[in-house]
N, C-alpha and C. Protein backbone atom coordinates (compact mmCIF):
# COMPACT_ATOMS: atom_id res chain seq x y z
N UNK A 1 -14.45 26.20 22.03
CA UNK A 1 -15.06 25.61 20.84
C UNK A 1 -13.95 25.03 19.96
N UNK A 2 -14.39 24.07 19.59
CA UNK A 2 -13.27 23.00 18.09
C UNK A 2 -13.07 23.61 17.17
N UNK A 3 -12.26 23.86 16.54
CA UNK A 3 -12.06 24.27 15.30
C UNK A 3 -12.41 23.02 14.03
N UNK A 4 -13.00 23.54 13.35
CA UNK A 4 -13.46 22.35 12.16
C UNK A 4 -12.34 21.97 10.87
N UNK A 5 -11.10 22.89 11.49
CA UNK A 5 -10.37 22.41 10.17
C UNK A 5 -9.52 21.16 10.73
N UNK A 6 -8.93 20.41 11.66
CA UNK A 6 -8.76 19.53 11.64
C UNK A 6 -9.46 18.46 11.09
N UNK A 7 -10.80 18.45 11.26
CA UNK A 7 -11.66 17.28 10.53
C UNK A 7 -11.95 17.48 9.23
N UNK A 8 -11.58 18.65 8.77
CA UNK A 8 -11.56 18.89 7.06
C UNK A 8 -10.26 18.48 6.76
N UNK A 9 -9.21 18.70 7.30
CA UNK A 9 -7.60 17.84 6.73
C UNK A 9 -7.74 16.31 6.86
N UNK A 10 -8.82 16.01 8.17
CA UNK A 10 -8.58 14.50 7.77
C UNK A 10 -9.47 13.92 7.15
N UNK A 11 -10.46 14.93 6.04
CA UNK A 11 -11.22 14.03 5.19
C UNK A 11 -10.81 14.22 4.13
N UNK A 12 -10.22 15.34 3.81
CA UNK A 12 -9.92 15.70 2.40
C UNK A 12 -8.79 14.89 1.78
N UNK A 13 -8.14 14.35 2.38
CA UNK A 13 -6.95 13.36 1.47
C UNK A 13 -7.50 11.86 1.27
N UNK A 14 -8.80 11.77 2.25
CA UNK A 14 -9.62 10.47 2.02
C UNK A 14 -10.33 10.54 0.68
N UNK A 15 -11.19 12.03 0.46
CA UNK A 15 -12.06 12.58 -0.40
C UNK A 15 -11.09 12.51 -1.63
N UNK A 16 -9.64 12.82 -1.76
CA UNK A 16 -8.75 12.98 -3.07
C UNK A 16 -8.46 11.72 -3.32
N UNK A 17 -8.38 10.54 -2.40
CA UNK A 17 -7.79 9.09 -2.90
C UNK A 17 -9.29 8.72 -3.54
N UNK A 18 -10.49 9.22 -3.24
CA UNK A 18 -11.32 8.21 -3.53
C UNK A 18 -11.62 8.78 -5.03
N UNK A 19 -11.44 10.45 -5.11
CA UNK A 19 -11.88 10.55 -6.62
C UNK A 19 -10.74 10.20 -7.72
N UNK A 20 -9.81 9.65 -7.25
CA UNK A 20 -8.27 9.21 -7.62
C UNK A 20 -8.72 7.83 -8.28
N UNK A 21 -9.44 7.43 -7.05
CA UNK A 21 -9.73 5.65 -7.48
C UNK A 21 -10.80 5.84 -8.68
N UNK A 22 -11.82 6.49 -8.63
CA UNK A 22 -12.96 6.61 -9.33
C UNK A 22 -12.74 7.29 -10.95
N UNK A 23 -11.46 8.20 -10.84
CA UNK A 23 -11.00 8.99 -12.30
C UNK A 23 -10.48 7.52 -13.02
N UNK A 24 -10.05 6.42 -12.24
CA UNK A 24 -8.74 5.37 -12.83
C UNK A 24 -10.23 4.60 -13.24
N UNK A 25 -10.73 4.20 -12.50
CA UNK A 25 -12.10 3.36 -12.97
C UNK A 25 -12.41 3.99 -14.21
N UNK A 26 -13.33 5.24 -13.89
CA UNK A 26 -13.86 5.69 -15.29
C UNK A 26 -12.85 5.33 -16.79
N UNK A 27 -11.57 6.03 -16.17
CA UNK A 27 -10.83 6.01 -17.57
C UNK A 27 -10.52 4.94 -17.94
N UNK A 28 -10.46 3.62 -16.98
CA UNK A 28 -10.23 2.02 -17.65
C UNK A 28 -11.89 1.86 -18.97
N UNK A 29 -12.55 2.15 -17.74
CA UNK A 29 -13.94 1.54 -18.80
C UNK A 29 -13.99 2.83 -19.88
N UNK A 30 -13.83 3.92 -20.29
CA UNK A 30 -13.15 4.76 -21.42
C UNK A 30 -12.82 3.57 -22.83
N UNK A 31 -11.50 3.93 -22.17
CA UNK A 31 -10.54 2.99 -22.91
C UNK A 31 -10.49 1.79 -23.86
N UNK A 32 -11.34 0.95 -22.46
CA UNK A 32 -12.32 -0.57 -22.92
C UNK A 32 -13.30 -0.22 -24.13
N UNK A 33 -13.87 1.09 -24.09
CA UNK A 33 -14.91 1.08 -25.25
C UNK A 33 -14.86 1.89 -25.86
N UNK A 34 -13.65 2.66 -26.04
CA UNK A 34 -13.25 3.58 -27.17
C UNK A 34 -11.91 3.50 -28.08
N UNK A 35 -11.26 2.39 -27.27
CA UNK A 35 -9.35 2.32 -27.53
C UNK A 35 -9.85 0.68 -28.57
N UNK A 36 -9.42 0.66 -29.59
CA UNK A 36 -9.14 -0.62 -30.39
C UNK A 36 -7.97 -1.45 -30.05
N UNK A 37 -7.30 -0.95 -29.26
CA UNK A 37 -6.05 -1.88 -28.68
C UNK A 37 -6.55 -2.41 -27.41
N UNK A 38 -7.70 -1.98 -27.08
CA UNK A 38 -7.89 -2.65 -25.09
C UNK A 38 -8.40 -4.38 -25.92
N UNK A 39 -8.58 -4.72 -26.98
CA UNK A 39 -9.00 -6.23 -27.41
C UNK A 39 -7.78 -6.46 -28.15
N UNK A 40 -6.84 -6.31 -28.67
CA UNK A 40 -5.79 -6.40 -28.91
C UNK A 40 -4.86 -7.06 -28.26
N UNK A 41 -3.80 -8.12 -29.30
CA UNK A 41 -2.91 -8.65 -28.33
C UNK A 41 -2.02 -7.87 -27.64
N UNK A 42 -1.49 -6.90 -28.11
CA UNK A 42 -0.70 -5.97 -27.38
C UNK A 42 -0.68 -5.29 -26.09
N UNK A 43 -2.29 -5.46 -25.88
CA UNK A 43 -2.67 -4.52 -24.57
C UNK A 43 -2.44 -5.69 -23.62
N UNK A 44 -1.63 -6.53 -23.13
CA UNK A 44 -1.94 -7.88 -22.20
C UNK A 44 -1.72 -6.89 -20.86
N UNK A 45 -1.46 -6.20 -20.68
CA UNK A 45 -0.92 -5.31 -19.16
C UNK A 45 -2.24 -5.73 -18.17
N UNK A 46 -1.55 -5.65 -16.88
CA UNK A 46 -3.28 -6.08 -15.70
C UNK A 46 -3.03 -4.07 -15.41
N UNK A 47 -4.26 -3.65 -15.48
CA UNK A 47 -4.43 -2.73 -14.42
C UNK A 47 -4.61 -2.50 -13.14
N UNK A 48 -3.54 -1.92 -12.08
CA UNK A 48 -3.80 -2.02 -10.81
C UNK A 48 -4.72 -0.49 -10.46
N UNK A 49 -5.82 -1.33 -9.21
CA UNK A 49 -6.38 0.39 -9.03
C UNK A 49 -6.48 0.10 -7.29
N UNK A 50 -5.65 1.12 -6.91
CA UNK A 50 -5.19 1.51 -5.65
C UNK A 50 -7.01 2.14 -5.08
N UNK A 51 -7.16 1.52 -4.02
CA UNK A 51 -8.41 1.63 -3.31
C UNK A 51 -7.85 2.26 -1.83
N UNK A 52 -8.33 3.40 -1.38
CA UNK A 52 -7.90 3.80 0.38
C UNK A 52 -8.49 2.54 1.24
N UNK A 53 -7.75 2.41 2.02
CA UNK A 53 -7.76 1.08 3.09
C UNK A 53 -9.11 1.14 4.24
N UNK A 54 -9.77 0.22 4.35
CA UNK A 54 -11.01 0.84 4.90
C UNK A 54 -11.01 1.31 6.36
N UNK A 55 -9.69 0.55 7.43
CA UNK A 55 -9.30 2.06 8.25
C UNK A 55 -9.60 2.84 8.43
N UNK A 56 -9.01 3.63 7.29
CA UNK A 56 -8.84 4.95 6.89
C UNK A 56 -10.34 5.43 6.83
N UNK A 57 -11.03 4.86 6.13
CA UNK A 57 -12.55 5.57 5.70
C UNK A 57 -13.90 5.39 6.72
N UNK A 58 -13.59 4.31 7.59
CA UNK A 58 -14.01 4.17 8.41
C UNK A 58 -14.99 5.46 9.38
N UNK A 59 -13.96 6.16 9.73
CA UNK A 59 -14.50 7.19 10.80
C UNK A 59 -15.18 8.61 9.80
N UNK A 60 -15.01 8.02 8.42
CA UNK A 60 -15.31 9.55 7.64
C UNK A 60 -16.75 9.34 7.76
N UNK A 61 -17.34 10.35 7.41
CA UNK A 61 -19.10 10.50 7.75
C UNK A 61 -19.03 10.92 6.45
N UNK A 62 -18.99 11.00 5.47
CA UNK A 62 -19.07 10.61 3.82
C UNK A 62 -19.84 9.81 3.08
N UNK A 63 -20.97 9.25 2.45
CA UNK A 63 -21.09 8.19 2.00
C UNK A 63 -20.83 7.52 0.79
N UNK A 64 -20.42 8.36 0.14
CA UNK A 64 -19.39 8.05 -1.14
C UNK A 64 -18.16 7.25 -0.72
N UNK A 65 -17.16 7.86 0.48
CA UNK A 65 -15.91 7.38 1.00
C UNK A 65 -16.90 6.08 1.50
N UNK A 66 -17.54 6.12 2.25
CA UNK A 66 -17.78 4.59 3.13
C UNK A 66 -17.73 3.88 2.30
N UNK A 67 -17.96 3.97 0.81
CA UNK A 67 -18.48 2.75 -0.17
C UNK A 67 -17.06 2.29 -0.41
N UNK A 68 -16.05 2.98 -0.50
CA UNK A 68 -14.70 1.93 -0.23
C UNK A 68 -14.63 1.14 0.82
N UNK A 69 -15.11 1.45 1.76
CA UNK A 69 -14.99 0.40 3.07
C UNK A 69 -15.31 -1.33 2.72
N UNK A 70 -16.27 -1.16 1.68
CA UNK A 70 -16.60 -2.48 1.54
C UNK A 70 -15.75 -3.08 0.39
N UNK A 71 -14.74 -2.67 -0.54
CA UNK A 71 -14.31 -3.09 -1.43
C UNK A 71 -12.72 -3.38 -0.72
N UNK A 72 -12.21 -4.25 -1.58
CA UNK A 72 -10.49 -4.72 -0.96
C UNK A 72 -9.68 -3.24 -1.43
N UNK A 73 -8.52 -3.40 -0.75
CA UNK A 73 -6.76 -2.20 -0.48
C UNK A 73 -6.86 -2.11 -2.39
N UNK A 74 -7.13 -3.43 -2.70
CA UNK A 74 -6.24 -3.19 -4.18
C UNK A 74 -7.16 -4.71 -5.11
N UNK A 75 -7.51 -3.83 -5.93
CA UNK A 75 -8.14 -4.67 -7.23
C UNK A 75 -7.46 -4.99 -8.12
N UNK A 76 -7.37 -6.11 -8.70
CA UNK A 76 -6.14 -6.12 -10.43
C UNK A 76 -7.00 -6.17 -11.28
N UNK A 77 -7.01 -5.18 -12.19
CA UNK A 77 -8.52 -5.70 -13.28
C UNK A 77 -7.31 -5.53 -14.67
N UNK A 78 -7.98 -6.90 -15.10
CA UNK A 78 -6.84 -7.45 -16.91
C UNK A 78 -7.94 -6.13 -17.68
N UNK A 79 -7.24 -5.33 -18.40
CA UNK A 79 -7.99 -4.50 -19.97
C UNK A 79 -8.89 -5.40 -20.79
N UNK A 80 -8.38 -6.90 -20.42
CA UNK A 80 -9.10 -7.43 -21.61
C UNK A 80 -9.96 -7.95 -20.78
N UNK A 81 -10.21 -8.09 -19.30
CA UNK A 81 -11.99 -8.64 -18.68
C UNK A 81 -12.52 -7.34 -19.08
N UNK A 82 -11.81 -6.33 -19.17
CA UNK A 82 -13.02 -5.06 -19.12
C UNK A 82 -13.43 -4.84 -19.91
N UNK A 83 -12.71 -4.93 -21.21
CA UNK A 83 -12.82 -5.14 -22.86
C UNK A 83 -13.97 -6.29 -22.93
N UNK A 84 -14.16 -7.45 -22.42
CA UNK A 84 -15.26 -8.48 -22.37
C UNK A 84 -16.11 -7.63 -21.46
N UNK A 85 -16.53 -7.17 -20.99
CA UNK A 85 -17.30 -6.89 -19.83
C UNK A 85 -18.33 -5.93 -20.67
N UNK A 86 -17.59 -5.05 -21.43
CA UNK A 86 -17.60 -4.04 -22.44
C UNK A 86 -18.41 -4.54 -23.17
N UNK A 87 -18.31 -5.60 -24.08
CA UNK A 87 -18.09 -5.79 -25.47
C UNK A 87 -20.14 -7.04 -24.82
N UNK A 88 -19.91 -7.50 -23.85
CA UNK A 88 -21.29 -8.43 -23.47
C UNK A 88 -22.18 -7.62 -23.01
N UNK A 89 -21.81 -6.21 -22.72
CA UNK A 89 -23.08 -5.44 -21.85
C UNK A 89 -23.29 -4.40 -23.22
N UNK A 90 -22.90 -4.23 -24.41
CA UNK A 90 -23.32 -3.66 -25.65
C UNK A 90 -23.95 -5.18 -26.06
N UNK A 91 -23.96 -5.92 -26.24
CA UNK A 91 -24.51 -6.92 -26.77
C UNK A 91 -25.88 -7.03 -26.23
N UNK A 92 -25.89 -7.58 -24.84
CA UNK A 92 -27.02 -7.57 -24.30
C UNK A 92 -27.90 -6.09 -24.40
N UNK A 93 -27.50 -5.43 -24.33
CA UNK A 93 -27.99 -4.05 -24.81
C UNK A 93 -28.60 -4.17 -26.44
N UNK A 94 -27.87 -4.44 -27.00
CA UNK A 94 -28.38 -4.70 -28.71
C UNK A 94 -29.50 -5.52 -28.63
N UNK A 95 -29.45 -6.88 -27.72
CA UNK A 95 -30.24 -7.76 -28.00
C UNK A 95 -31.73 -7.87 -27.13
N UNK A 96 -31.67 -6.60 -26.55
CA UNK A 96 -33.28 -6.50 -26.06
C UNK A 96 -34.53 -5.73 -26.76
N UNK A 97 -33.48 -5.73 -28.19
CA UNK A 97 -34.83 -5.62 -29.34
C UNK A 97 -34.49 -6.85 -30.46
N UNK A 98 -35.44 -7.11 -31.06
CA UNK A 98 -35.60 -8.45 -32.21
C UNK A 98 -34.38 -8.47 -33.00
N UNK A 99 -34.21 -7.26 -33.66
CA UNK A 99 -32.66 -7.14 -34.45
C UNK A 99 -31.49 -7.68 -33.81
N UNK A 100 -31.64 -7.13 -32.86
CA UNK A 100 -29.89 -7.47 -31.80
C UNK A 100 -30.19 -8.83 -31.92
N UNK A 101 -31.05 -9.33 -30.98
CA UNK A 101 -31.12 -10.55 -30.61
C UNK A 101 -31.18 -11.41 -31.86
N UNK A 102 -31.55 -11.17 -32.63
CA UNK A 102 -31.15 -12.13 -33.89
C UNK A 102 -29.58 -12.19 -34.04
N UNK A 103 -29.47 -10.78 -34.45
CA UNK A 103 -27.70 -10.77 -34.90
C UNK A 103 -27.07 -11.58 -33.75
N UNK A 104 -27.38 -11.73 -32.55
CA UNK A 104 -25.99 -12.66 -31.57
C UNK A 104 -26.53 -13.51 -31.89
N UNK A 105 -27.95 -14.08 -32.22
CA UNK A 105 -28.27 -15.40 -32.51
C UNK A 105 -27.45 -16.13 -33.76
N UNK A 106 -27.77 -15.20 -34.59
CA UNK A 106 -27.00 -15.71 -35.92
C UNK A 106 -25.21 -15.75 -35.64
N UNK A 107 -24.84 -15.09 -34.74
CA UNK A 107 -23.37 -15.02 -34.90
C UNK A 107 -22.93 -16.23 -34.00
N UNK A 108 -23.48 -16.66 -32.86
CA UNK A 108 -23.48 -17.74 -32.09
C UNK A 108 -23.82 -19.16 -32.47
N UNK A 109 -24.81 -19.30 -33.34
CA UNK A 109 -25.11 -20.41 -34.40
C UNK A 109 -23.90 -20.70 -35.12
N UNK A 110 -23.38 -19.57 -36.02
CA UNK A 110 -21.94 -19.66 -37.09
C UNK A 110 -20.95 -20.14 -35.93
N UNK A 111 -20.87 -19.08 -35.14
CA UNK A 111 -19.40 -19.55 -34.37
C UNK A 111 -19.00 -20.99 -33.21
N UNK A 112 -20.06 -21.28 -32.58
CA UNK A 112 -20.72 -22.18 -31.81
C UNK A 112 -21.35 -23.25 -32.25
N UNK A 113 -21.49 -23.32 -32.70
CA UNK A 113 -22.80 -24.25 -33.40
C UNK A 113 -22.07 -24.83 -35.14
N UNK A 114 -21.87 -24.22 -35.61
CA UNK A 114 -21.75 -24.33 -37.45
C UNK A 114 -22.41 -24.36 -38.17
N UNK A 115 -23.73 -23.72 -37.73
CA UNK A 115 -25.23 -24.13 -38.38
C UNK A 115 -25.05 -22.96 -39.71
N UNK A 116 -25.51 -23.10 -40.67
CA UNK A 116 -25.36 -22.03 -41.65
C UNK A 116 -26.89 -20.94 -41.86
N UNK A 117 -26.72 -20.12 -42.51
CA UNK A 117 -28.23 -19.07 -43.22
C UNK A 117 -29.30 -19.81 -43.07
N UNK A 118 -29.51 -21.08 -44.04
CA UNK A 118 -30.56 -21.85 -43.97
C UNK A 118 -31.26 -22.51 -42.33
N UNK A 119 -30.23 -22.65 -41.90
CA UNK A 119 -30.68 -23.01 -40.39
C UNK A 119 -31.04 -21.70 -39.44
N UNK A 120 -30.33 -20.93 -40.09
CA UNK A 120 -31.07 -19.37 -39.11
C UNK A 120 -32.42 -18.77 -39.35
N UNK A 121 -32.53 -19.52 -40.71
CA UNK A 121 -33.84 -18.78 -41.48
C UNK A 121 -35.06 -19.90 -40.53
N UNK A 122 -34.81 -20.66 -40.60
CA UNK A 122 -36.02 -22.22 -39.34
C UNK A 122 -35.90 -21.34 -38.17
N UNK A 123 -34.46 -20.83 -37.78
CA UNK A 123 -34.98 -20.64 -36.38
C UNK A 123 -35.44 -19.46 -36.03
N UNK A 124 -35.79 -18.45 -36.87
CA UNK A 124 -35.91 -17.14 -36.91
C UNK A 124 -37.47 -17.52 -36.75
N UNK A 125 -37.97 -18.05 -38.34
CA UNK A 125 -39.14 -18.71 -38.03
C UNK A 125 -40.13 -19.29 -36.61
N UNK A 126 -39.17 -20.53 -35.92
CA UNK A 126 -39.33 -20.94 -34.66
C UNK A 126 -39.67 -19.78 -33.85
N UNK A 127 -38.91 -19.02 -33.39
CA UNK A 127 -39.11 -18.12 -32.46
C UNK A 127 -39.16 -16.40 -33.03
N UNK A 128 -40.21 -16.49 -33.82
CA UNK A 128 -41.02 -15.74 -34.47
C UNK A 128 -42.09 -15.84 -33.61
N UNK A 129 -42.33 -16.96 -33.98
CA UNK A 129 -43.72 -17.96 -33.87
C UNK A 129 -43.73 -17.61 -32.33
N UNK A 130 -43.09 -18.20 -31.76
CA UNK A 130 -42.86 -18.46 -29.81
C UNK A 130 -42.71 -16.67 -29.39
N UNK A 131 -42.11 -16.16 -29.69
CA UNK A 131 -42.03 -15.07 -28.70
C UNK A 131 -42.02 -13.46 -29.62
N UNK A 132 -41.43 -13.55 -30.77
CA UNK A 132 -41.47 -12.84 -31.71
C UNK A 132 -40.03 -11.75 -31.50
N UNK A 133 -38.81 -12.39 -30.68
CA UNK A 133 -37.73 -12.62 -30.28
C UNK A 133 -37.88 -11.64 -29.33
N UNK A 134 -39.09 -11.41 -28.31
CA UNK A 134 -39.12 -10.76 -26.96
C UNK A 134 -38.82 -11.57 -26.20
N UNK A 135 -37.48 -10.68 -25.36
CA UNK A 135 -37.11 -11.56 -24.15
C UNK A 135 -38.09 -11.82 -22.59
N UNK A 136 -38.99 -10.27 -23.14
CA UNK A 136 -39.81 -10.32 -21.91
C UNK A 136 -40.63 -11.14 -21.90
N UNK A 137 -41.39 -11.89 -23.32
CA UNK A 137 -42.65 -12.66 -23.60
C UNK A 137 -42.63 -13.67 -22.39
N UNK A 138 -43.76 -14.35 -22.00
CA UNK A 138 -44.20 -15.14 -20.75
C UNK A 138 -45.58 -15.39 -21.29
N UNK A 139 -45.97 -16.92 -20.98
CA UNK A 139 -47.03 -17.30 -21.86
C UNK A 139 -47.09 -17.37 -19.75
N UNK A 140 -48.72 -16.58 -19.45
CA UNK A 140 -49.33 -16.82 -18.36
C UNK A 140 -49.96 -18.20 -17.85
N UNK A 141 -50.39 -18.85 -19.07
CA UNK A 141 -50.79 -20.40 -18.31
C UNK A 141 -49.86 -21.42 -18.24
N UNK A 142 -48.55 -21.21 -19.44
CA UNK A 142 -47.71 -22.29 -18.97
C UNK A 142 -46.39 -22.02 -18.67
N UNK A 143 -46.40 -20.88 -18.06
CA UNK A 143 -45.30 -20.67 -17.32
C UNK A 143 -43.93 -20.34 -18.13
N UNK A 144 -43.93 -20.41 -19.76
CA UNK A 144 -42.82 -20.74 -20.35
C UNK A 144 -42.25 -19.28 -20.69
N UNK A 145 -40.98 -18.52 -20.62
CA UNK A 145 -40.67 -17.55 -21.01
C UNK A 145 -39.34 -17.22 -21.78
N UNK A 146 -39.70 -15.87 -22.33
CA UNK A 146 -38.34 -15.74 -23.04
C UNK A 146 -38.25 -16.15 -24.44
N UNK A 147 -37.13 -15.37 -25.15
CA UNK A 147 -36.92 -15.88 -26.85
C UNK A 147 -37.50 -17.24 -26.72
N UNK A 148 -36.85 -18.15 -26.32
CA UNK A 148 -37.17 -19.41 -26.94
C UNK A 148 -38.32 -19.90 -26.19
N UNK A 149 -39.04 -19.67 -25.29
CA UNK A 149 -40.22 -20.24 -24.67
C UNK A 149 -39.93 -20.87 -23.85
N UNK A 150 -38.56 -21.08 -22.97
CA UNK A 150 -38.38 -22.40 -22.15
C UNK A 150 -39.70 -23.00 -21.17
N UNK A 151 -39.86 -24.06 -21.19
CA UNK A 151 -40.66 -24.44 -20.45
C UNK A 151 -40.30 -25.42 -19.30
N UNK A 152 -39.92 -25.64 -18.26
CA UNK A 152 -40.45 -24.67 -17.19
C UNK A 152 -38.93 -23.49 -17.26
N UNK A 153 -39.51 -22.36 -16.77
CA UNK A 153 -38.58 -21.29 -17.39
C UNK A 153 -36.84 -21.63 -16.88
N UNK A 154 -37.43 -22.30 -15.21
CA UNK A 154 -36.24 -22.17 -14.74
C UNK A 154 -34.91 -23.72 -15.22
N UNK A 155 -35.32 -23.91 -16.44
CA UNK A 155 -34.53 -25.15 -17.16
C UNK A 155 -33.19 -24.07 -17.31
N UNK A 156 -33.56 -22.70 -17.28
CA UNK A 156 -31.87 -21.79 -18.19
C UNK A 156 -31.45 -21.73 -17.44
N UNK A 157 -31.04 -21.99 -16.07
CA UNK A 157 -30.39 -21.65 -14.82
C UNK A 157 -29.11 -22.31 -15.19
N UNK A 158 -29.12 -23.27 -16.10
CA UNK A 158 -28.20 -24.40 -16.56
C UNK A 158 -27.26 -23.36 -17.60
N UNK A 159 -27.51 -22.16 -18.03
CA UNK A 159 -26.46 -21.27 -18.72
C UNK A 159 -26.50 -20.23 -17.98
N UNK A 160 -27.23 -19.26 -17.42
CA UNK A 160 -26.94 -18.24 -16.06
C UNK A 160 -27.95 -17.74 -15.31
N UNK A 161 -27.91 -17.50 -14.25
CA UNK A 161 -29.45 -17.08 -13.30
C UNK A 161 -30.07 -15.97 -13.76
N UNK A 162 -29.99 -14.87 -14.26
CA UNK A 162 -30.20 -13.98 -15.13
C UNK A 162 -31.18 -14.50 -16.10
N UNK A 163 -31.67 -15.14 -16.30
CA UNK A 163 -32.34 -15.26 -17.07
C UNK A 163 -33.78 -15.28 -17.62
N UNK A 164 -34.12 -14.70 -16.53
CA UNK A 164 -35.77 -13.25 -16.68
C UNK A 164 -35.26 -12.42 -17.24
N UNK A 165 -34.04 -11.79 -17.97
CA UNK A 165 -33.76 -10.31 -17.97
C UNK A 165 -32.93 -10.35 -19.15
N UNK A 166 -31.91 -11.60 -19.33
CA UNK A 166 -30.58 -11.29 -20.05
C UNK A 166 -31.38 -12.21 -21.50
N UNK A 167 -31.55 -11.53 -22.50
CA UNK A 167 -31.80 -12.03 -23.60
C UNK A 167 -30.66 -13.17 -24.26
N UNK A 168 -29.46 -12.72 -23.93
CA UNK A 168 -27.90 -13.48 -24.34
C UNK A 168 -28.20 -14.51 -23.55
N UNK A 169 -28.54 -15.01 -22.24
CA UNK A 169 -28.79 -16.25 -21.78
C UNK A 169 -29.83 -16.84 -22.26
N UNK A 170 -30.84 -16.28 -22.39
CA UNK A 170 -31.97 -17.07 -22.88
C UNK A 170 -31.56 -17.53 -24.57
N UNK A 171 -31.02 -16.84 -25.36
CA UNK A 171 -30.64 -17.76 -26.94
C UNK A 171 -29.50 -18.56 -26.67
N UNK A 172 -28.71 -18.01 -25.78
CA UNK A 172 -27.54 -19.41 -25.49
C UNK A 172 -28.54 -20.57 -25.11
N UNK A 173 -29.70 -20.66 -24.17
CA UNK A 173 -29.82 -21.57 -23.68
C UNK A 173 -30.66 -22.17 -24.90
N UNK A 174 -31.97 -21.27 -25.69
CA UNK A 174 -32.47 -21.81 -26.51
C UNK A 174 -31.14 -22.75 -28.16
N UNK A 175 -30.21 -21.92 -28.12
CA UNK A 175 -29.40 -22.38 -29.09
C UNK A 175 -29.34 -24.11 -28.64
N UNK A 176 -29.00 -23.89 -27.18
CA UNK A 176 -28.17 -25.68 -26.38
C UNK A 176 -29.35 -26.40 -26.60
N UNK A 177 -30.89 -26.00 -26.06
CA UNK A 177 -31.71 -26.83 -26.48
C UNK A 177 -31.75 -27.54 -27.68
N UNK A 178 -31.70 -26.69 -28.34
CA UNK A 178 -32.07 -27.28 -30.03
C UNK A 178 -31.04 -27.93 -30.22
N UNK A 179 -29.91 -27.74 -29.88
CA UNK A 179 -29.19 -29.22 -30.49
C UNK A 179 -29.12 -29.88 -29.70
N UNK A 180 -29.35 -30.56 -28.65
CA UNK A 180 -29.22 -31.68 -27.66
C UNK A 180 -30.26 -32.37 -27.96
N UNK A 181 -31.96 -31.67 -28.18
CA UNK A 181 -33.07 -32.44 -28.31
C UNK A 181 -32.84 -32.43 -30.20
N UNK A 182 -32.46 -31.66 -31.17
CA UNK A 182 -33.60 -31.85 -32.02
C UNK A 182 -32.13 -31.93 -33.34
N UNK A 183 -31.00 -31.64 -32.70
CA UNK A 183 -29.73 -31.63 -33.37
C UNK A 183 -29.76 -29.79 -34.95
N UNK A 184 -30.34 -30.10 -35.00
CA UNK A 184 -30.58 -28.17 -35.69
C UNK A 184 -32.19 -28.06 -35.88
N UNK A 185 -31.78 -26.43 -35.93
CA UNK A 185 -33.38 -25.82 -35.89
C UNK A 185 -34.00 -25.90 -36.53
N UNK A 186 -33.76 -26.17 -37.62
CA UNK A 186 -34.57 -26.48 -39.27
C UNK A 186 -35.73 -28.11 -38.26
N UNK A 187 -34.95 -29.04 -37.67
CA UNK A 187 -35.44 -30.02 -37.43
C UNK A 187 -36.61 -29.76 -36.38
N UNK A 188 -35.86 -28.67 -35.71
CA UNK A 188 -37.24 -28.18 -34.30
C UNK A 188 -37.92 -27.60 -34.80
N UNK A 189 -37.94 -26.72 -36.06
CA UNK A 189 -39.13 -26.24 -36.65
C UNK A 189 -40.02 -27.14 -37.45
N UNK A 190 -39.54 -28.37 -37.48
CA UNK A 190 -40.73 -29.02 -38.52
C UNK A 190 -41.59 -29.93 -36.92
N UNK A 191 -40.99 -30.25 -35.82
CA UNK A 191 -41.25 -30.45 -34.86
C UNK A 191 -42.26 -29.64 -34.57
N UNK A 192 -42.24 -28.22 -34.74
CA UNK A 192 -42.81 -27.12 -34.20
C UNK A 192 -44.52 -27.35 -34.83
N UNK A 193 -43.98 -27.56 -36.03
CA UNK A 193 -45.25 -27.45 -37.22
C UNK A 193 -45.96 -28.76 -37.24
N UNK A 194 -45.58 -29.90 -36.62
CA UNK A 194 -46.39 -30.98 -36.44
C UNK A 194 -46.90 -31.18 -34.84
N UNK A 195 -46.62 -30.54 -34.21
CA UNK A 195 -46.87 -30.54 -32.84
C UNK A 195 -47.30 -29.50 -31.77
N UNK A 196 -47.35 -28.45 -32.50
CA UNK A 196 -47.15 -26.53 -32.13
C UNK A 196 -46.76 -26.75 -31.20
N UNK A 197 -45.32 -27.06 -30.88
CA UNK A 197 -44.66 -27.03 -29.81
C UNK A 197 -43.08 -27.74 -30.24
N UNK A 198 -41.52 -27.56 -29.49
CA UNK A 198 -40.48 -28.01 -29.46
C UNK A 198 -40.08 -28.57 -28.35
């Protein structure tokens, strides 16, 4: 009969690199959303995170270890994609209730746009009216969905495919609408009110 500790020595240093890789992960994304220096100019450093070679993981009967098999030897992740990565998945998080989604609306108008209060107050209005700033809203006969109502929905593909789900794509895209067709929202809301529609 085999003895089973050979195949426990050759999983267990597979089993220690992988919770090695997984402690360095966790503690990057930590960092990203608890450290005020990971957005900081100071932090420019890339983080390297050493991954076991899939070789190696290959023959383990693990399925935690196999899931390295599919990722590369070695990842470089910058503090500051993770710090963005961070900083858009609290956002989108904020903005799948009316509040959030206003506040990136309004902060994306100022920063993007230059539209001031008065123009946030039309478009708050606007898509009051249209969706009541639910990202889930979907009008069943005409197909149009989302904060801003796009009609036909799949016009937002033009800011990211996500966009059944990601509220931040759907006001980016409603923001681009309104100024390409109507130049500010104050203007698409009087549009709105002579036409019940933008």
């Amino acid at each position: 009969m085999r003895s089973a500790l050979p195949l426990i020595t050759r999983v267990r240093p597979a089993f220690n690199k992988s919770v090695v890789a997984w402690a360095s992960v966790a503690a990057l994304i930590f960092l990203t959303s608890t450290q005020p220096s990971a957005n900081a100019e100071e932090f420019r450093m890339r983080s390297m995170i050493a991954l076991p070679d899939a070789a190696e993981l290959s023959a383990q009967p693990s399925s935690a270890l196999t899931l390295f098999s599919q990722l590369r030897t070695t990842v470089a992740v910058s503090s500051n994609e993770l710090a963005l990565v961070s900083q858009t998945f609290t956002e989108m998080k904020l903005a799948r209730h009316p509040k959030g989604a206003q506040s990136y609306a309004r902060k994306i108008m100022a920063n993007e746009f230059g539209w001031n209060l008065h123009q946030y107050t039309c478009l708050k209005k606007l898509w009051d009216r249209e969706s009541h700033w639910n990202y889930k809203a979907h009008n069943r006969h005409s197909g149009a969905h989302g904060i801003a109502q796009a009609l036909p929905a799949g016009k937002m593909n033009i800011i990211a495919t996500d966009w059944r789900t990601n509220p931040l794509t759907q006001i980016r895209w409603g923001l681009h609408y309104i100024d390409v067709r109507y130049s500010t929202p104050c203007s698409a809301l009087l549009r709105f009110y002579s036409h019940n529609s933008y």
